[in-house]
N, C-alpha and C. Protein backbone atom coordinates (compact mmCIF):
# COMPACT_ATOMS: atom_id res chain seq x y z
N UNK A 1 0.86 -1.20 0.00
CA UNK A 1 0.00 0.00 0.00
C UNK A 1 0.88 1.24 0.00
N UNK A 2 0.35 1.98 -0.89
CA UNK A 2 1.36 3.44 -0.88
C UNK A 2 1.25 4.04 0.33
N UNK A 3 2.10 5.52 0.55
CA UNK A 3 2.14 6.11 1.58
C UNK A 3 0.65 7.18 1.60
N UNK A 4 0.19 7.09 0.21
CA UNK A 4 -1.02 8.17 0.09
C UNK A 4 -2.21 7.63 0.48
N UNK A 5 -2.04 6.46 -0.16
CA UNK A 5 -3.11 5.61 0.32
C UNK A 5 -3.69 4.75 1.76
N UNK A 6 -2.13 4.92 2.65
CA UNK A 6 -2.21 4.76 3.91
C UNK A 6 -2.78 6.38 4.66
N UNK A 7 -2.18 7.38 4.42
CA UNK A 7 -2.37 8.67 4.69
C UNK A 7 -4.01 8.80 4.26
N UNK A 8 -4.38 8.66 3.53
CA UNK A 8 -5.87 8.41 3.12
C UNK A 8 -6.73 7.88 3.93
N UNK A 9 -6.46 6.43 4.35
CA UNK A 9 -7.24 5.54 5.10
C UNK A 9 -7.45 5.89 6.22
N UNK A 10 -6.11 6.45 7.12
CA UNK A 10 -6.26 6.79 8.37
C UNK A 10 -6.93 8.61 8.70
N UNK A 11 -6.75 9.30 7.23
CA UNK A 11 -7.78 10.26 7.68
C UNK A 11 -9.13 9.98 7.54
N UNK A 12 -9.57 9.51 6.92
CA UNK A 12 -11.45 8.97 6.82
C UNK A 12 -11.30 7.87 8.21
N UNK A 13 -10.67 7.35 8.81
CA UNK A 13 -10.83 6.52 9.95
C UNK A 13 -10.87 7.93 11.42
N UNK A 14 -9.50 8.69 11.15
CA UNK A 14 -9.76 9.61 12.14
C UNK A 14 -11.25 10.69 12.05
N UNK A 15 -12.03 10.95 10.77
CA UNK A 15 -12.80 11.82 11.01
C UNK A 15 -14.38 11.01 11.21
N UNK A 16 -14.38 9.43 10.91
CA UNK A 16 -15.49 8.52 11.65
C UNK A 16 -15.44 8.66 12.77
N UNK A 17 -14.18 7.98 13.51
CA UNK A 17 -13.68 8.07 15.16
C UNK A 17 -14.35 9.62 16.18
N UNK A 18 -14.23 10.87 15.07
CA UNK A 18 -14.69 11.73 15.24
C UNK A 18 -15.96 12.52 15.74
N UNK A 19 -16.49 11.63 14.34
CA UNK A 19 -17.92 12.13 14.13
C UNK A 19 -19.02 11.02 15.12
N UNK A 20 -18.23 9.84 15.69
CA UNK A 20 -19.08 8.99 16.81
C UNK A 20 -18.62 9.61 17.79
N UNK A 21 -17.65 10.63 18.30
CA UNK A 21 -17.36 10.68 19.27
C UNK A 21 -17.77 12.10 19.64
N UNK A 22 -18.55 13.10 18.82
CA UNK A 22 -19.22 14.06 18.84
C UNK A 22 -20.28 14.48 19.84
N UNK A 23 -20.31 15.69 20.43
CA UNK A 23 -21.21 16.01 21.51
C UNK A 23 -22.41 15.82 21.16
N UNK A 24 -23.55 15.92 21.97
CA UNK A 24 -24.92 16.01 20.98
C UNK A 24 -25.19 17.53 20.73
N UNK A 25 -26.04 17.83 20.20
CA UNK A 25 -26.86 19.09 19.95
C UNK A 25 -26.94 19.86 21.24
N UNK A 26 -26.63 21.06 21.09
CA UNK A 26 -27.11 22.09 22.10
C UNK A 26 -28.46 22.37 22.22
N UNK A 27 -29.36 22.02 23.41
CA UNK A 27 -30.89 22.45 23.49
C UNK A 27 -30.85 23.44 24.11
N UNK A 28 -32.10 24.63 23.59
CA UNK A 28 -32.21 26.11 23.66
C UNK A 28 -33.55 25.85 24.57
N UNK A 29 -33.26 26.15 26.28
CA UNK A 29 -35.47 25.73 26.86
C UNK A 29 -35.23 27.03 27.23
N UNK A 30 -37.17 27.17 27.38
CA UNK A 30 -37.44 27.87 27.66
C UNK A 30 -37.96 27.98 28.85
N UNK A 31 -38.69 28.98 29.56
CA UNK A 31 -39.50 28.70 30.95
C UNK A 31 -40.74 28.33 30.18
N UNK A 32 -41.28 26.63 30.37
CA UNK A 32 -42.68 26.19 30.02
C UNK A 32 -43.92 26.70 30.75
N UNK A 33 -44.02 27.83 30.98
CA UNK A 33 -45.23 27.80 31.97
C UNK A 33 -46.34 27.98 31.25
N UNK A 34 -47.44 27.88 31.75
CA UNK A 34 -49.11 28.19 30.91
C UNK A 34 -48.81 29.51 30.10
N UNK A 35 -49.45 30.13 29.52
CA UNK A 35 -49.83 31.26 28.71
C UNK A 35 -51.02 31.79 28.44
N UNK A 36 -51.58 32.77 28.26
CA UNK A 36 -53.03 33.22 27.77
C UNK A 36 -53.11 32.84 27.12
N UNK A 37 -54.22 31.58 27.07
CA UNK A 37 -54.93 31.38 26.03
C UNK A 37 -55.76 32.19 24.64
N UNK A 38 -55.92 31.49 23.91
CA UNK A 38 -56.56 32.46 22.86
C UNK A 38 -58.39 32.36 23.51
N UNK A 39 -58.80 32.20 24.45
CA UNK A 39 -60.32 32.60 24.81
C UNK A 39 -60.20 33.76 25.45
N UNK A 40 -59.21 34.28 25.93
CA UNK A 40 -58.88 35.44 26.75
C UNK A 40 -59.71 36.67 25.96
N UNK A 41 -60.78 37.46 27.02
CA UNK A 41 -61.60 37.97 26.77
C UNK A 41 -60.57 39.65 26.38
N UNK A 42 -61.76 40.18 25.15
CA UNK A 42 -61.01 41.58 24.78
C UNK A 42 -60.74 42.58 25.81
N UNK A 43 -60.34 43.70 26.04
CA UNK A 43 -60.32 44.41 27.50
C UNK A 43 -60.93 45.44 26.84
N UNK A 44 -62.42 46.47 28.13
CA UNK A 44 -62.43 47.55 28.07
C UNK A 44 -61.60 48.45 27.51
N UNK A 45 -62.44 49.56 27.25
CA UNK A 45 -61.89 50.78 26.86
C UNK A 45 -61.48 51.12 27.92
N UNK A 46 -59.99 51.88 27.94
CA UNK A 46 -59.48 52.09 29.29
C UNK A 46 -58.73 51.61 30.35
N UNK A 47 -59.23 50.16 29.56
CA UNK A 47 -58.68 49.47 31.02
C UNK A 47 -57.21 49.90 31.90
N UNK A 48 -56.79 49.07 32.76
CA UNK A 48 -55.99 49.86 33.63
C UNK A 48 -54.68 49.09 33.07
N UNK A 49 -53.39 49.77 33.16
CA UNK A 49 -52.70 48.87 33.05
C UNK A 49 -51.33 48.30 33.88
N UNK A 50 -50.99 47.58 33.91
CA UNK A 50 -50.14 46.77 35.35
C UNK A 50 -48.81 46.50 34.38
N UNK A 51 -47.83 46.94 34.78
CA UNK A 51 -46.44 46.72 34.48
C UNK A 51 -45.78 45.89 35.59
N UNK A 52 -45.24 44.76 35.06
CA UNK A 52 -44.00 44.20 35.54
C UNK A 52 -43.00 44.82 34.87
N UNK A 53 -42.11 45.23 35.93
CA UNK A 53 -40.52 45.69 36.07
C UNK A 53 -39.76 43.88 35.60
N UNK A 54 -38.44 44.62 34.86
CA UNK A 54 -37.92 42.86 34.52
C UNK A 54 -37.30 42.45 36.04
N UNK A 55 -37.41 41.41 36.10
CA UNK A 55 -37.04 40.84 38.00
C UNK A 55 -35.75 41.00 38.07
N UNK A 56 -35.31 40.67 38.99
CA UNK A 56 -33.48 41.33 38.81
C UNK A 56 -33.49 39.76 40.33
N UNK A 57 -32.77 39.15 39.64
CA UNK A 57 -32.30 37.62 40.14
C UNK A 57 -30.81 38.08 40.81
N UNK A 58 -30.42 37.59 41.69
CA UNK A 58 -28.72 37.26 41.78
C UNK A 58 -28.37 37.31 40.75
N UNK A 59 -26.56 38.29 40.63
CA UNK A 59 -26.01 37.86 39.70
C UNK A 59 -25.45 36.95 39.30
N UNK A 60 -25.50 35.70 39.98
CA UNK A 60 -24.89 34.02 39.90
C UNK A 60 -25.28 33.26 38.80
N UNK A 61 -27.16 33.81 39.06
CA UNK A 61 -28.11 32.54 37.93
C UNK A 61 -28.73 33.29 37.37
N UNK A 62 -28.20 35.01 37.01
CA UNK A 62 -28.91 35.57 36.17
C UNK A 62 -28.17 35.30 34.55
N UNK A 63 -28.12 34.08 34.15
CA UNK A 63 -27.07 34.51 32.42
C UNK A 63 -28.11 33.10 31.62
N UNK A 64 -27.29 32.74 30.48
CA UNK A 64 -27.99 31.78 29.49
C UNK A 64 -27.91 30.10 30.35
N UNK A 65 -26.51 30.31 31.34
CA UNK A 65 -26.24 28.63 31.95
C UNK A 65 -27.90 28.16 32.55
N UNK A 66 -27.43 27.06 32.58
CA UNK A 66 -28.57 25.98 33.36
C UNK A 66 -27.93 25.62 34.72
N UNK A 67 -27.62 25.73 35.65
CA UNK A 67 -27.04 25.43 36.74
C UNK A 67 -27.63 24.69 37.46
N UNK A 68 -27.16 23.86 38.41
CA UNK A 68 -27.32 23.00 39.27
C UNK A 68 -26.14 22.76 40.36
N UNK A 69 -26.56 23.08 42.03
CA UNK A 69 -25.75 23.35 43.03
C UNK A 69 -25.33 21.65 43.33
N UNK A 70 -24.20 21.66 43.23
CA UNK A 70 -23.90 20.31 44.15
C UNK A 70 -22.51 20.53 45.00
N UNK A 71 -23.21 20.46 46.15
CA UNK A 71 -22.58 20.79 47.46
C UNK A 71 -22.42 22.39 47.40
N UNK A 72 -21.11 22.77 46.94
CA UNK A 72 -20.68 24.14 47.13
C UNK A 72 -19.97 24.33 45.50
N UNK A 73 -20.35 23.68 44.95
CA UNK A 73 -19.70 23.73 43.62
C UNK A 73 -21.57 24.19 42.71
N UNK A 74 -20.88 24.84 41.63
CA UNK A 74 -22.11 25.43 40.78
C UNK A 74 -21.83 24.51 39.50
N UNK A 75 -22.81 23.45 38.81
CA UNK A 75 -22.03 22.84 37.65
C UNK A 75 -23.28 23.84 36.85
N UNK A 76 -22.53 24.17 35.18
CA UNK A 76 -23.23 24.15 34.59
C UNK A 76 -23.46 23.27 33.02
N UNK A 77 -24.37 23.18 33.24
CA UNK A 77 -24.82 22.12 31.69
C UNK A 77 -24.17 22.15 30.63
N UNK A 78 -24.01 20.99 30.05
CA UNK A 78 -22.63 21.15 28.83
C UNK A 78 -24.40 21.00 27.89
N UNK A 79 -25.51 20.40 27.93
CA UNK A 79 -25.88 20.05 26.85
C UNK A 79 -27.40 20.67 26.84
N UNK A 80 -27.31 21.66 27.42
CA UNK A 80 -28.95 22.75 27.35
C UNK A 80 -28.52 24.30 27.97
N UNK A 81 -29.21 25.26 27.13
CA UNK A 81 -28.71 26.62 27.72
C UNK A 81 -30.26 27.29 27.70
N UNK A 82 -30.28 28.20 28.58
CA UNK A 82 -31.30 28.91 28.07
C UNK A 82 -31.69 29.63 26.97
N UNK A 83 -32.55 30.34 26.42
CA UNK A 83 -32.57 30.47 25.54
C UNK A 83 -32.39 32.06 24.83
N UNK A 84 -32.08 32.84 25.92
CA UNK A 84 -31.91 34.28 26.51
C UNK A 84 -31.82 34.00 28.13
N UNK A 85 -31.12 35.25 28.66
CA UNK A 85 -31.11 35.14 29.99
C UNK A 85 -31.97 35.08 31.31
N UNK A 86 -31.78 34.42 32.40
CA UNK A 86 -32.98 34.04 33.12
C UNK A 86 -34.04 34.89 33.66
N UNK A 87 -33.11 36.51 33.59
CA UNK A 87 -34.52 37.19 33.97
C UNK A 87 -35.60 37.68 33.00
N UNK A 88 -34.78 37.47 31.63
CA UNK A 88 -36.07 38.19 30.72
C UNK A 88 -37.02 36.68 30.95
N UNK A 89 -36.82 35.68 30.79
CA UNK A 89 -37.58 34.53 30.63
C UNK A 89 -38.31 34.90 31.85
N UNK A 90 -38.54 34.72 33.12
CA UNK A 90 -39.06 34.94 34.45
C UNK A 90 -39.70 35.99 33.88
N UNK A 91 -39.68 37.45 33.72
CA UNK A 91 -40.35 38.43 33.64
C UNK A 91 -41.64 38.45 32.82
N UNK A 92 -41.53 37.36 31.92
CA UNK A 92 -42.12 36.84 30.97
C UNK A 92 -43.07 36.04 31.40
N UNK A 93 -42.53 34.68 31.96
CA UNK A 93 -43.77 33.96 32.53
C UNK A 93 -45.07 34.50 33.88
N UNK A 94 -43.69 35.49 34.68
CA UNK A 94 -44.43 36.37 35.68
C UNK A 94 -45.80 36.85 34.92
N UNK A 95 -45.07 37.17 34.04
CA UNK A 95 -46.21 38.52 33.23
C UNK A 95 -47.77 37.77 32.85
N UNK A 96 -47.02 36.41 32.29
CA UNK A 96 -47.94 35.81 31.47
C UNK A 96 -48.85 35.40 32.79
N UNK A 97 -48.10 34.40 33.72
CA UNK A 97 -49.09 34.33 35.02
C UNK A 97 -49.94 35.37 35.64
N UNK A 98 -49.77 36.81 35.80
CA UNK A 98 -50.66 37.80 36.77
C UNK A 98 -51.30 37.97 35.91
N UNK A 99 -51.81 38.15 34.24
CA UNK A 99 -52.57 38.28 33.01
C UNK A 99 -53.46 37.58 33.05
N UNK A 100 -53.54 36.05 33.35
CA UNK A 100 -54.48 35.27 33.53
C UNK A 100 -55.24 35.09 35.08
N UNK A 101 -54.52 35.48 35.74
CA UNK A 101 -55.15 36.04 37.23
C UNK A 101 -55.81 37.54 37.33
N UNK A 102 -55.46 38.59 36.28
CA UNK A 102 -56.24 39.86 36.49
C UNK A 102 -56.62 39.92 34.81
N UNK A 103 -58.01 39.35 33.79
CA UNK A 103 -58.36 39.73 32.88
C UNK A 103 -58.70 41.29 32.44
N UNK A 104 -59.15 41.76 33.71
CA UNK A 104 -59.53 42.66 33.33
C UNK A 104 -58.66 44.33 33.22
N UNK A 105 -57.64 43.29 33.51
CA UNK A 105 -56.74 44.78 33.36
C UNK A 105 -55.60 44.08 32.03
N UNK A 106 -54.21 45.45 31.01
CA UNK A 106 -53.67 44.78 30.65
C UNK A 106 -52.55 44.94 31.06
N UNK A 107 -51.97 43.24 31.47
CA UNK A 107 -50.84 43.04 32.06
C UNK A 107 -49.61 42.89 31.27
N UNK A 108 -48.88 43.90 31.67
CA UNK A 108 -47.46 43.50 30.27
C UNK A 108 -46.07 43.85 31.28
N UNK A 109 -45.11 43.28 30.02
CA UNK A 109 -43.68 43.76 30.88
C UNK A 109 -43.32 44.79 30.03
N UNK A 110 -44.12 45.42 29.29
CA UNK A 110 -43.11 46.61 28.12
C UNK A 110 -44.29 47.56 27.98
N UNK A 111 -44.07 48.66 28.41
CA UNK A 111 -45.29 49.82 28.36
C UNK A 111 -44.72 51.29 27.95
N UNK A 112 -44.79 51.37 27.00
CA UNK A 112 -43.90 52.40 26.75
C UNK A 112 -44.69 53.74 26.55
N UNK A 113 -45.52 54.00 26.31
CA UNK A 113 -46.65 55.01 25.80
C UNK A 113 -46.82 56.12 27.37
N UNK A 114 -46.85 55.91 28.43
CA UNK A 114 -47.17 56.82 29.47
C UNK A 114 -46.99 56.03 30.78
N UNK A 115 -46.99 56.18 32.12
CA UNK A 115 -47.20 55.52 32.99
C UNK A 115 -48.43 54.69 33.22
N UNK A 116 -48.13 53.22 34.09
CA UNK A 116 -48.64 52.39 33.73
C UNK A 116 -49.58 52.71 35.10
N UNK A 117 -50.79 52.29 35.35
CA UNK A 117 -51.35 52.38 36.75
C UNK A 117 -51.34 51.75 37.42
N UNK A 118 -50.31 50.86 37.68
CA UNK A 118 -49.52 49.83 38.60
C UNK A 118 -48.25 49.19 38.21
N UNK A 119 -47.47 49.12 38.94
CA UNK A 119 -46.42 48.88 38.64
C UNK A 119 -45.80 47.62 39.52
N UNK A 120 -45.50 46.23 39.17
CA UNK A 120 -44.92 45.28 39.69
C UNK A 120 -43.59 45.41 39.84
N UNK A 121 -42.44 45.55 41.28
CA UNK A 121 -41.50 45.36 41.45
C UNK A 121 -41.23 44.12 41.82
N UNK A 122 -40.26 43.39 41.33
CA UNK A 122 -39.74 42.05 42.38
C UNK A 122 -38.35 41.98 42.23
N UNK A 123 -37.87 41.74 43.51
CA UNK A 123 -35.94 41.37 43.79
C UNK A 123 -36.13 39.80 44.73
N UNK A 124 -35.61 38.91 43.63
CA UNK A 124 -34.98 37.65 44.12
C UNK A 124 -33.92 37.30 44.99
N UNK A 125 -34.14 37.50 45.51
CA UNK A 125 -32.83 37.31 46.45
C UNK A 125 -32.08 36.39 46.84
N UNK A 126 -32.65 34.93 46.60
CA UNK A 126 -32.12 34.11 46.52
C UNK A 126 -32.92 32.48 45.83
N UNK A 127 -31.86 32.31 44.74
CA UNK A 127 -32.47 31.39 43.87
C UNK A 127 -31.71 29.82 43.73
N UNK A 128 -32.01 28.64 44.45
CA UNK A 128 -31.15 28.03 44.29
C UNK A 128 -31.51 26.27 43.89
N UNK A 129 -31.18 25.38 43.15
CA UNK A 129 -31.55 23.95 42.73
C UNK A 129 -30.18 23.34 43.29
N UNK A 130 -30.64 22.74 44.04
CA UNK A 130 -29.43 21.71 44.17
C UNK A 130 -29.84 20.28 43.83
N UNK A 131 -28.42 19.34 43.48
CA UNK A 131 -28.80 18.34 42.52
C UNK A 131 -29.61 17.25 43.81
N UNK A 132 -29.87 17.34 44.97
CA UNK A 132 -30.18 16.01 45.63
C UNK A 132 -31.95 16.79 45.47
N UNK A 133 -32.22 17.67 44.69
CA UNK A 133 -33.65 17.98 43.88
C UNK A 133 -34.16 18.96 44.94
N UNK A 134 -34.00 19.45 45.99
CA UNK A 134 -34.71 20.84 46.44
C UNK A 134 -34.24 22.04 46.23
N UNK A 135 -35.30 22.39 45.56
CA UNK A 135 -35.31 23.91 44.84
C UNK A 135 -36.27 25.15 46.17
N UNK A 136 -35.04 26.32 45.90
CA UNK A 136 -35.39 27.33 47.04
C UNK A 136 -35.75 28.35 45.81
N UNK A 137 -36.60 29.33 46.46
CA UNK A 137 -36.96 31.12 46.15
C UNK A 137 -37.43 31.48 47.15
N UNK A 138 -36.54 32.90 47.04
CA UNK A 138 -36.92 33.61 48.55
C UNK A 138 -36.89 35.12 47.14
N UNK A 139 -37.72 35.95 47.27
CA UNK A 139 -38.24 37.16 46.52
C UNK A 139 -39.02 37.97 47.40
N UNK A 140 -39.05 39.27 46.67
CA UNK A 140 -39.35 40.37 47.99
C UNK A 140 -40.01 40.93 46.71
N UNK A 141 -41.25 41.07 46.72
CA UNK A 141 -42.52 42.20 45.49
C UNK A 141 -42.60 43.32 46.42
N UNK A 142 -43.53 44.15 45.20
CA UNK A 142 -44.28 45.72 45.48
C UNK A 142 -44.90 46.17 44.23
N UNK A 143 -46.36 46.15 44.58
CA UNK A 143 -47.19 46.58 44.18
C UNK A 143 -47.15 48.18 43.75
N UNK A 144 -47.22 48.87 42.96
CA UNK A 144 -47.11 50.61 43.56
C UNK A 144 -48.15 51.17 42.25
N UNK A 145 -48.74 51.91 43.14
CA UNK A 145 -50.03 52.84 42.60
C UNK A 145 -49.69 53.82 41.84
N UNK A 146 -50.15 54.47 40.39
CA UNK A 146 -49.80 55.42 40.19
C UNK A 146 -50.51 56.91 40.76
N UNK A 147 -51.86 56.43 41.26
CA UNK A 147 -52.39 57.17 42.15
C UNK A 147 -52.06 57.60 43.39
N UNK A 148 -51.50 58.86 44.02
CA UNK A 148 -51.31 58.83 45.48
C UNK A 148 -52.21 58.55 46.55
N UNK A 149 -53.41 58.55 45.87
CA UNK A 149 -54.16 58.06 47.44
C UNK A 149 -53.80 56.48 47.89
N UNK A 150 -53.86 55.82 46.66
CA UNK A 150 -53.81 54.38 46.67
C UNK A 150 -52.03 53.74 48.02
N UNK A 151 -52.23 52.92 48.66
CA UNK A 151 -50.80 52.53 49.10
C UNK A 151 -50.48 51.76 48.32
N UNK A 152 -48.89 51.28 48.53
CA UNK A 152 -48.26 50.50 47.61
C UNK A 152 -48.62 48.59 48.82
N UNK A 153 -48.43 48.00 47.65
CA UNK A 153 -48.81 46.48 48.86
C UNK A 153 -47.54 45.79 48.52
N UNK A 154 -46.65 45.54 49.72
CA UNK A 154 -45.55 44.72 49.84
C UNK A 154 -45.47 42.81 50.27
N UNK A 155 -44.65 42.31 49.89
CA UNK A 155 -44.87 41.00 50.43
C UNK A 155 -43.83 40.39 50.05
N UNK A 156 -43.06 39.27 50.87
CA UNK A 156 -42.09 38.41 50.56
C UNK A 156 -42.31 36.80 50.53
N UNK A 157 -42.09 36.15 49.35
CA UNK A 157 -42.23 35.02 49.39
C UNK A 157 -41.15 34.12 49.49
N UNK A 158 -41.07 32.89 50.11
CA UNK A 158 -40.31 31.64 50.39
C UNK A 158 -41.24 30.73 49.60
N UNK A 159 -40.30 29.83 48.54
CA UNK A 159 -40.78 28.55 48.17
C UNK A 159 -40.15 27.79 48.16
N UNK A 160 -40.17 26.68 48.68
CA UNK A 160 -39.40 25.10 48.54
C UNK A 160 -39.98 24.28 47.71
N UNK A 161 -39.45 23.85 46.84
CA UNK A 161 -40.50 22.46 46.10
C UNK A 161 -38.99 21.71 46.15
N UNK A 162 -39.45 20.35 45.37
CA UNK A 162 -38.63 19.55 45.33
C UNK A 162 -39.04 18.74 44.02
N UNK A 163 -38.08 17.84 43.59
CA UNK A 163 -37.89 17.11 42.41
C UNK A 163 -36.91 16.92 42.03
N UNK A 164 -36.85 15.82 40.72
CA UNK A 164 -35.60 15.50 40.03
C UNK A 164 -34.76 16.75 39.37
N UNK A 165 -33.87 16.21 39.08
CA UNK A 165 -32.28 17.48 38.32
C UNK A 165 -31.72 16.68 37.75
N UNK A 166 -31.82 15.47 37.29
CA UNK A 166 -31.02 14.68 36.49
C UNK A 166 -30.69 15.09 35.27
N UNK A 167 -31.85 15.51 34.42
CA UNK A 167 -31.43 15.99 33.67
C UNK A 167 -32.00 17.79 33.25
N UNK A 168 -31.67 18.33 31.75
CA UNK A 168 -32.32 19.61 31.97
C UNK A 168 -33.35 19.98 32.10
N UNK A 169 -34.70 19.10 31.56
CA UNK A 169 -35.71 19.65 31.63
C UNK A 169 -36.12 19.51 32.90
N UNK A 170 -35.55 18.34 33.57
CA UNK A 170 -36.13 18.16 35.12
C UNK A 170 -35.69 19.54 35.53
N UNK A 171 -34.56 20.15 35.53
CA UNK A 171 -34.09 21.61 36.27
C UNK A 171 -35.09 22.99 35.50
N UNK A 172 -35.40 22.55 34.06
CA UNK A 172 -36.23 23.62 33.96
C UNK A 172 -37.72 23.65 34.52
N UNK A 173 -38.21 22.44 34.26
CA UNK A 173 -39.50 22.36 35.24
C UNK A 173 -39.27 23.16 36.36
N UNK A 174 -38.40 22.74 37.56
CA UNK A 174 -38.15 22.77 39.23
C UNK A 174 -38.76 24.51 38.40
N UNK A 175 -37.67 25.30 38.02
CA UNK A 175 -37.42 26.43 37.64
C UNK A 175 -38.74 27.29 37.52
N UNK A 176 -39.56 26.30 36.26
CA UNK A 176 -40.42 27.05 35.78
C UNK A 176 -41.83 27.36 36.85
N UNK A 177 -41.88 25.92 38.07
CA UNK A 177 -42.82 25.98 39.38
C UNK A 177 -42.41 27.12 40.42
N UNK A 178 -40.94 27.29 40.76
CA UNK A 178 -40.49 28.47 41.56
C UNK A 178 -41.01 29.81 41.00
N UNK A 179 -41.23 29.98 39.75
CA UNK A 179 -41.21 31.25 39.23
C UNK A 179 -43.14 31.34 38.93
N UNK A 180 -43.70 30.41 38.98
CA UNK A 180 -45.37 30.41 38.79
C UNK A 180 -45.61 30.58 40.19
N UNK A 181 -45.19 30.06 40.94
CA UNK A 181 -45.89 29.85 42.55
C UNK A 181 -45.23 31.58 43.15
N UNK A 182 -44.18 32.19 42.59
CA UNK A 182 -43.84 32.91 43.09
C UNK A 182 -45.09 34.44 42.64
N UNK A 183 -45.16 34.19 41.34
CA UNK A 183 -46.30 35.28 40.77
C UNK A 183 -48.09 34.92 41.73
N UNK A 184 -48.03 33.88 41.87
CA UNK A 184 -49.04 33.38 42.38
C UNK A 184 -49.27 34.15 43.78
N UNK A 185 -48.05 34.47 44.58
CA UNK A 185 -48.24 35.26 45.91
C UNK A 185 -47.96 36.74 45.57
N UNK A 186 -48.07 37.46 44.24
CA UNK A 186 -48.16 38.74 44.32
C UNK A 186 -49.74 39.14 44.60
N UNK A 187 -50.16 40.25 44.90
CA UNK A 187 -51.31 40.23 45.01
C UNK A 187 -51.64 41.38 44.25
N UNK A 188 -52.90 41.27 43.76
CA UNK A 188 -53.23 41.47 42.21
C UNK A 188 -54.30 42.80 43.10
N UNK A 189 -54.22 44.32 42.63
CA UNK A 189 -54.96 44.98 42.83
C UNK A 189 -56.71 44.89 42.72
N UNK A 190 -57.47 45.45 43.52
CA UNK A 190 -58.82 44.93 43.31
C UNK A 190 -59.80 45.29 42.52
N UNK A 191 -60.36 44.72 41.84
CA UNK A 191 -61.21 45.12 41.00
C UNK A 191 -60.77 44.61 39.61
N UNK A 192 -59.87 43.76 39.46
CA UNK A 192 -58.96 42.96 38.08
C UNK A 192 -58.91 41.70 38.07
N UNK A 193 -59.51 40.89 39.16
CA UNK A 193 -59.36 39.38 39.33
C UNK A 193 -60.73 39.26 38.88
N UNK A 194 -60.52 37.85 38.00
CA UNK A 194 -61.50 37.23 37.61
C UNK A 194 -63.09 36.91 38.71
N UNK A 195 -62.35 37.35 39.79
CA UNK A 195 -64.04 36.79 40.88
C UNK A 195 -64.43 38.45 41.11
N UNK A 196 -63.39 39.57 41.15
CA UNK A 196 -63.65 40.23 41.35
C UNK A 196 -65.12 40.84 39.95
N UNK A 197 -64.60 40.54 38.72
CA UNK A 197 -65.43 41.18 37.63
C UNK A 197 -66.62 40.28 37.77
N UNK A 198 -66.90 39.07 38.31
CA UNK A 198 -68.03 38.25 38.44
C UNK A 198 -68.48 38.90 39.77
N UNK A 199 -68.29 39.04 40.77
CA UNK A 199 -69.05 39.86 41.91
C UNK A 199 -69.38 41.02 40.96
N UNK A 200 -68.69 42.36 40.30
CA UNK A 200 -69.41 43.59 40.11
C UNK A 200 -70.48 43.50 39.11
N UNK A 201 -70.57 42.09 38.19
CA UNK A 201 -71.45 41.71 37.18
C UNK A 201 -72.56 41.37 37.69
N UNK A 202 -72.70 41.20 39.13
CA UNK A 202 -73.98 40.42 39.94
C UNK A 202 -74.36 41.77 41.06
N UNK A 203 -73.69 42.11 40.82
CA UNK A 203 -74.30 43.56 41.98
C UNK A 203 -74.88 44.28 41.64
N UNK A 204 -76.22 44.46 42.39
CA UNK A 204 -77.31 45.20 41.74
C UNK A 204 -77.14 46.77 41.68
């Protein structure tokens, strides 16, 4: 066998060896949480409108990584990233969650036209998955009126859940329940919740 033809063989052998020994695909998740449906009723003329501020997370687990705490070490994922960084995603599902809890107002994270007549603050303060599967959030909200008579309504939430981390979607799930249960304890001004517009529809 010539020298070209040996030189030949062993490069198509080194770039097989290669191509089996290749990472997989990078997966891009997102936060899965519910969304407004398309039955979501049109809004009044007028209606009021509620701004979420984007959440401002630690700077540890605010970037594209997928992280997972084990022990005192931070690993992050060789084979899933987010898909943009973790607070626009959160600000997002926040948004999408208090929207379907207050129909009657419109709930957004981008209001650019004038001040909004409520305004959602939230600071995370501490966000953490560790791999033996319990997931922490500790977050501090504020409600704030654009009206001065109105007060602003404060509140801090703690959540623990627990579950698998084996792999990524198990960590985005944990993720995507910390960040629903956390919108779930803001409290939604009155007169915008769905029981609220069914009481003023029945009052004589």
């Amino acid at each position: 066998m010539s020298a070209i033809a040996r030189r030949t063989g062993w490069t198509a052998l080194t770039a097989l060896l290669l191509a089996g020994c290749a990472a997989p695909p990078l997966k891009l998740y997102t936060l899965a949480g519910s969304s407004v449906g398309e039955s979501a009723q049109p809004l009044t003329r007028g209606a009021a409108v509620i701004e979420v501020d984007r959440l401002v997370l630690p700077d540890d687990v605010d970037s594209q990584d997928i992280l997972v705490r084990n022990g005192d070490v931070m690993e992050r994922s060789d084979t899933g990233r987010w898909v943009s960084r973790l607070s626009r995603l959160a600000t997002e599902l926040v948004t999408s969650r208090l929207a379907m809890r207050a129909p009657a107002a419109l709930v957004t994270d981008s209001w650019p036209d004038e001040p909004p007549n409520y305004r959602v603050i939230i600071r995370v303060a501490r966000m953490d998955i560790a791999s033996n599967g319990l997931a922490l959030l500790v977050a501090d909200w504020q409600v704030s009126a654009r009206d001065p008579g109105e007060s602003s309504v404060r509140g801090r939430a703690q959540i623990r859940l627990s579950g698998p981390t084996a792999m990524d979607a198990d960590i985005v799930r944990l993720e995507t329940a910390l960040f629903e249960r956390l919108a779930d304890t803001i409290v939604i001004p009155r007169g915008f919740t769905a029981s609220d517009t069914v009481a003023s529809e029945h009052t004589p």
